[in-house]
Protein backbone atom coordinates (compact mmCIF):
# COMPACT_ATOMS: atom_id res chain seq x y z
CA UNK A 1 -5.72 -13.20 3.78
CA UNK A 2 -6.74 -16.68 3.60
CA UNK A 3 -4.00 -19.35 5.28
CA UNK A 4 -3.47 -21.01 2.03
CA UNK A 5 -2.67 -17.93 0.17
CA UNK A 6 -0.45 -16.88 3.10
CA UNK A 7 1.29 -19.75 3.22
CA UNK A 8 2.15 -19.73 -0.55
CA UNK A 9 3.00 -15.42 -0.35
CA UNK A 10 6.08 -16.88 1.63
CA UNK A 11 6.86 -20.28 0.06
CA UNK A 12 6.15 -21.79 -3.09
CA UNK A 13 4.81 -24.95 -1.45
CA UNK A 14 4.23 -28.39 -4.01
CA UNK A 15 -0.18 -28.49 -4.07
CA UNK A 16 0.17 -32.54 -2.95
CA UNK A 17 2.45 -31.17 0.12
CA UNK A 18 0.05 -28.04 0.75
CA UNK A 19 -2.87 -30.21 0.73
CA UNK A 20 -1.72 -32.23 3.73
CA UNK A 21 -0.13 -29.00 5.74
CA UNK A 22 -3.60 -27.46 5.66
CA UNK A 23 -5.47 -30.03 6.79
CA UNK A 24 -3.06 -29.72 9.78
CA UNK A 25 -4.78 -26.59 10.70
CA UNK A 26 -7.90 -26.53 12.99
CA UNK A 27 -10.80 -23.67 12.33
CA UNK A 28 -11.49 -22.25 15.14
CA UNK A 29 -14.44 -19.01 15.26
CA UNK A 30 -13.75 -17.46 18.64
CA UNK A 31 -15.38 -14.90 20.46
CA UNK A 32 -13.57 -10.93 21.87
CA UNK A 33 -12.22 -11.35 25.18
CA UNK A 34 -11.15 -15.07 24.65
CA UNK A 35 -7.72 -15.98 26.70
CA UNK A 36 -5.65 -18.18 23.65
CA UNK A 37 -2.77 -18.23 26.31
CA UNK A 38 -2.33 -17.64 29.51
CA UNK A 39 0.72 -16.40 31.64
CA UNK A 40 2.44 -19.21 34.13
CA UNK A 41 1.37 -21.63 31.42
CA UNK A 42 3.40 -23.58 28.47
CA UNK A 43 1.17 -22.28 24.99
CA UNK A 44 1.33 -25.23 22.77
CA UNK A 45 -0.31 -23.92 19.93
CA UNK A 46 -0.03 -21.87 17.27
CA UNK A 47 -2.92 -19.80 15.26
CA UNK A 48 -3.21 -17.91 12.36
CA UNK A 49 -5.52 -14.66 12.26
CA UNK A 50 -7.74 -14.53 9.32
CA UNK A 51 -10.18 -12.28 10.51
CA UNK A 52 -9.49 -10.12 13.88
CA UNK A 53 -7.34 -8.40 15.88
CA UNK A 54 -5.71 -10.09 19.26
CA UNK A 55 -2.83 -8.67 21.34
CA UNK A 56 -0.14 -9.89 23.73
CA UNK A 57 0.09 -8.58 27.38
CA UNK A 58 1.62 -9.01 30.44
CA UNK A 59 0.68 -7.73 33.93
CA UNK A 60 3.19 -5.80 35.77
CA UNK A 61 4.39 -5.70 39.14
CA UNK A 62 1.41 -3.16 40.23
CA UNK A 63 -1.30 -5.06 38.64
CA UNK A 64 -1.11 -3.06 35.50
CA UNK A 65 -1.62 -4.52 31.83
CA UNK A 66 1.00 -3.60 29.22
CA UNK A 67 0.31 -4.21 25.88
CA UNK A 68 3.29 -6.12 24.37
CA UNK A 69 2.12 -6.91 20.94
CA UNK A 70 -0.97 -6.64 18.63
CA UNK A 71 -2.00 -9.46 15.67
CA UNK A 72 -4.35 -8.40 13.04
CA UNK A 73 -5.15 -10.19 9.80
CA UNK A 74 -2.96 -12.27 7.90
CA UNK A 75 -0.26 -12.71 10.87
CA UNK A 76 0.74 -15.90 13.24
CA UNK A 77 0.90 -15.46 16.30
CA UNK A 78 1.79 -17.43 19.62
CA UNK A 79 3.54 -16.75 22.74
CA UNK A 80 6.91 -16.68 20.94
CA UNK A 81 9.49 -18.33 24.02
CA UNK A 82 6.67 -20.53 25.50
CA UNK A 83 5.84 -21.67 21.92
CA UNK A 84 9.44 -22.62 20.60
CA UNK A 85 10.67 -23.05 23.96
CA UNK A 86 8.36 -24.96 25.68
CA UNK A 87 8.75 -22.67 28.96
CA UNK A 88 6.06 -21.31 30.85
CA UNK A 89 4.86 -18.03 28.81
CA UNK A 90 5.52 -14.29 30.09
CA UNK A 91 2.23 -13.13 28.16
CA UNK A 92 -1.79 -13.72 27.74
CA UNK A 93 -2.92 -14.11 24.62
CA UNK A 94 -6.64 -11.88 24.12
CA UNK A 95 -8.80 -11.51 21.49
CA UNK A 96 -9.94 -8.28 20.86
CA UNK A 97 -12.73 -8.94 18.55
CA UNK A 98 -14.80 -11.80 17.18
CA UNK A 99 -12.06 -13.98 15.19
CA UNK A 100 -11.64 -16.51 12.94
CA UNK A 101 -8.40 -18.33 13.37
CA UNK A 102 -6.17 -21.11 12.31
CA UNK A 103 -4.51 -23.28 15.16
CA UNK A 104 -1.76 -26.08 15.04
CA UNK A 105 0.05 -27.52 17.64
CA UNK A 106 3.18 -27.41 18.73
CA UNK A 107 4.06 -31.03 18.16
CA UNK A 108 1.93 -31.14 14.81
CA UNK A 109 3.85 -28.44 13.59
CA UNK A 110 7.30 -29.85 14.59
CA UNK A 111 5.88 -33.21 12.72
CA UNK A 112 5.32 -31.41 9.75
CA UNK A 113 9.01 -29.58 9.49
CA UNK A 114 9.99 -33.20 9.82
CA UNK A 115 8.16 -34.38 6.79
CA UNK A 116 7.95 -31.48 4.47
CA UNK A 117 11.07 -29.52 3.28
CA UNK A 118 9.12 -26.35 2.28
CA UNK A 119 7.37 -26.48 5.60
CA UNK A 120 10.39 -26.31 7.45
CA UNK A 121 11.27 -23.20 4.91
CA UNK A 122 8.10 -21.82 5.57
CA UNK A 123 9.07 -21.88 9.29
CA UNK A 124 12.38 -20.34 9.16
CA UNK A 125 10.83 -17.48 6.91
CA UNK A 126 8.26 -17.22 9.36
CA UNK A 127 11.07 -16.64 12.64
CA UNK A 128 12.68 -14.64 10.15
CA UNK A 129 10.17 -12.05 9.90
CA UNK A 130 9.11 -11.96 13.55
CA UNK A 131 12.85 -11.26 14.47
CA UNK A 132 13.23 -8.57 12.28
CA UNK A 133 9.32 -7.14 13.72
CA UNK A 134 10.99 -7.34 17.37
CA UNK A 135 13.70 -5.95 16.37
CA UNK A 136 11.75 -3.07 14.74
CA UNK A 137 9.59 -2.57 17.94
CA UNK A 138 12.55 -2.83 20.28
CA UNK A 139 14.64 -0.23 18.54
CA UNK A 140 11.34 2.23 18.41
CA UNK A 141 10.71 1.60 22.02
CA UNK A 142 14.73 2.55 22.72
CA UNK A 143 15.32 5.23 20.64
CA UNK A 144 12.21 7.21 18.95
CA UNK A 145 10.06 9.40 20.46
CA UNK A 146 6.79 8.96 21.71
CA UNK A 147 5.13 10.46 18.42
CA UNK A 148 7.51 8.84 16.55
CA UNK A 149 6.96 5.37 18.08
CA UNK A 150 2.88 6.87 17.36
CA UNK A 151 3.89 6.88 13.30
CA UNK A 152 5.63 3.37 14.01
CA UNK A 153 2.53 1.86 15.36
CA UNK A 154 0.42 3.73 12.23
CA UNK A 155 2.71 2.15 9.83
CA UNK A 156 2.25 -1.33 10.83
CA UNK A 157 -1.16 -0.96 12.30
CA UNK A 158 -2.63 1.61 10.04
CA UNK A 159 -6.70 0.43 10.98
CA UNK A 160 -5.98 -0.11 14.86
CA UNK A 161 -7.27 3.36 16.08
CA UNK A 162 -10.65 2.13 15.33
CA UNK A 163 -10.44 -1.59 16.69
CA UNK A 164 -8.16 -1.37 19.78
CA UNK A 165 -9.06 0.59 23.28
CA UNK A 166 -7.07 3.53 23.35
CA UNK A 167 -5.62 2.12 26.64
CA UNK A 168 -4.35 -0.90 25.04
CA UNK A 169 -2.50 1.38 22.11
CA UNK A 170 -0.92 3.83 25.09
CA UNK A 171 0.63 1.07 26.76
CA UNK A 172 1.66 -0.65 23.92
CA UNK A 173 3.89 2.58 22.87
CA UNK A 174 4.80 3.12 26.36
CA UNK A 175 3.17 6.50 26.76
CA UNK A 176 0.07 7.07 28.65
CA UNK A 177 -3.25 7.70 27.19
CA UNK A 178 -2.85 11.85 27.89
CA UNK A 179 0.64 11.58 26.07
CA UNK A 180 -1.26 9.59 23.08
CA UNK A 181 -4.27 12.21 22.98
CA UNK A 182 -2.27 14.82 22.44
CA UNK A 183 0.14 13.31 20.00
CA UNK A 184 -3.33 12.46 18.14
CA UNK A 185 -4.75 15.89 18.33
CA UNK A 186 -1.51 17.46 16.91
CA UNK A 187 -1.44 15.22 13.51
């Protein structure tokens, strides 16, 4: 989905006022493997996916990577505390295939809740709906199953399977990539 039509799928923006919050936006093409944000470091920027499919990881204690979230099309995404909290970010932010994106940053963004109204709408909509994803994640990861945390992942991923390394879809669900095989082979 195309920003502007994303943008106006959430908030009914006036055209003058959309003009101005679009041209906001940087285009960025980007190539798979790119690092958007890195762990230890403040991410001042938010992007838009248009075309692609990025995820959000961390490295754990024995040098492991855990898949924390995944972006596809039509989604923002940031590292969510460094972002609104200006704090050094938990997470890397990776592109897992060619991309075309949408950035802003941080302080543009906070300069246009400050002038537009329906911007700063936009942008509580927008928390909105990633609180109520966490909260969907979070209460699959605490109480479903492994296969059912497998039809969770379907649901909101349904094209993943055939974009993402199976490791990075095991670790995201919390299983390993035996567990995930043979919840695969039994549906």
């Amino acid at each position: 989905m195309k920003l502007k039509d994303h943008l106006l799928s959430i908030v009914d923006f006036p055209e003058e006022d959309l003009d101005q919050i679009l041209s906001s936006f940087t285009k960025k093409v980007l190539n798979k493997n790119t690092l958007l944000a890195k762990a230890g470091v403040v991410c001042n920027t938010l992007y838009y996916m248009e075309k692609g499919v990025a995820r959000s990881y961390y490295t754990n204690a024995e040098g492991k990577d855990i898949t924390a979230w995944f972006f596809n099309e039509g989604n923002f995404m940031t590292s969510l505390e460094s972002f609104f909290q200006q704090k050094n970010s938990a997470y890397h932010l990776e592109l897992l295939e060619d991309s075309l994106l949408y950035s802003i940053s941080k302080d543009d963004l906070d300069q246009l809740f400050q002038k537009f109204p329906s911007m700063e709408r936009f942008g509580r909509k927008l928390v909105i709906k990633l609180l109520g994803d966490m909260m969907g994640k979070l209460n699959a990861i605490q109480f479903q199953t492994a296969k059912e945390r497998y039809h969770f992942m379907i649901n909101e991923y349904p094209d993943l399977y055939f974009r993402v390394p199976l490791g990075h879809i095991a670790s995201y669900l919390g299983i390993t990539q035996e567990t995930l095989s043979r919840i695969r082979a039994k549906n």
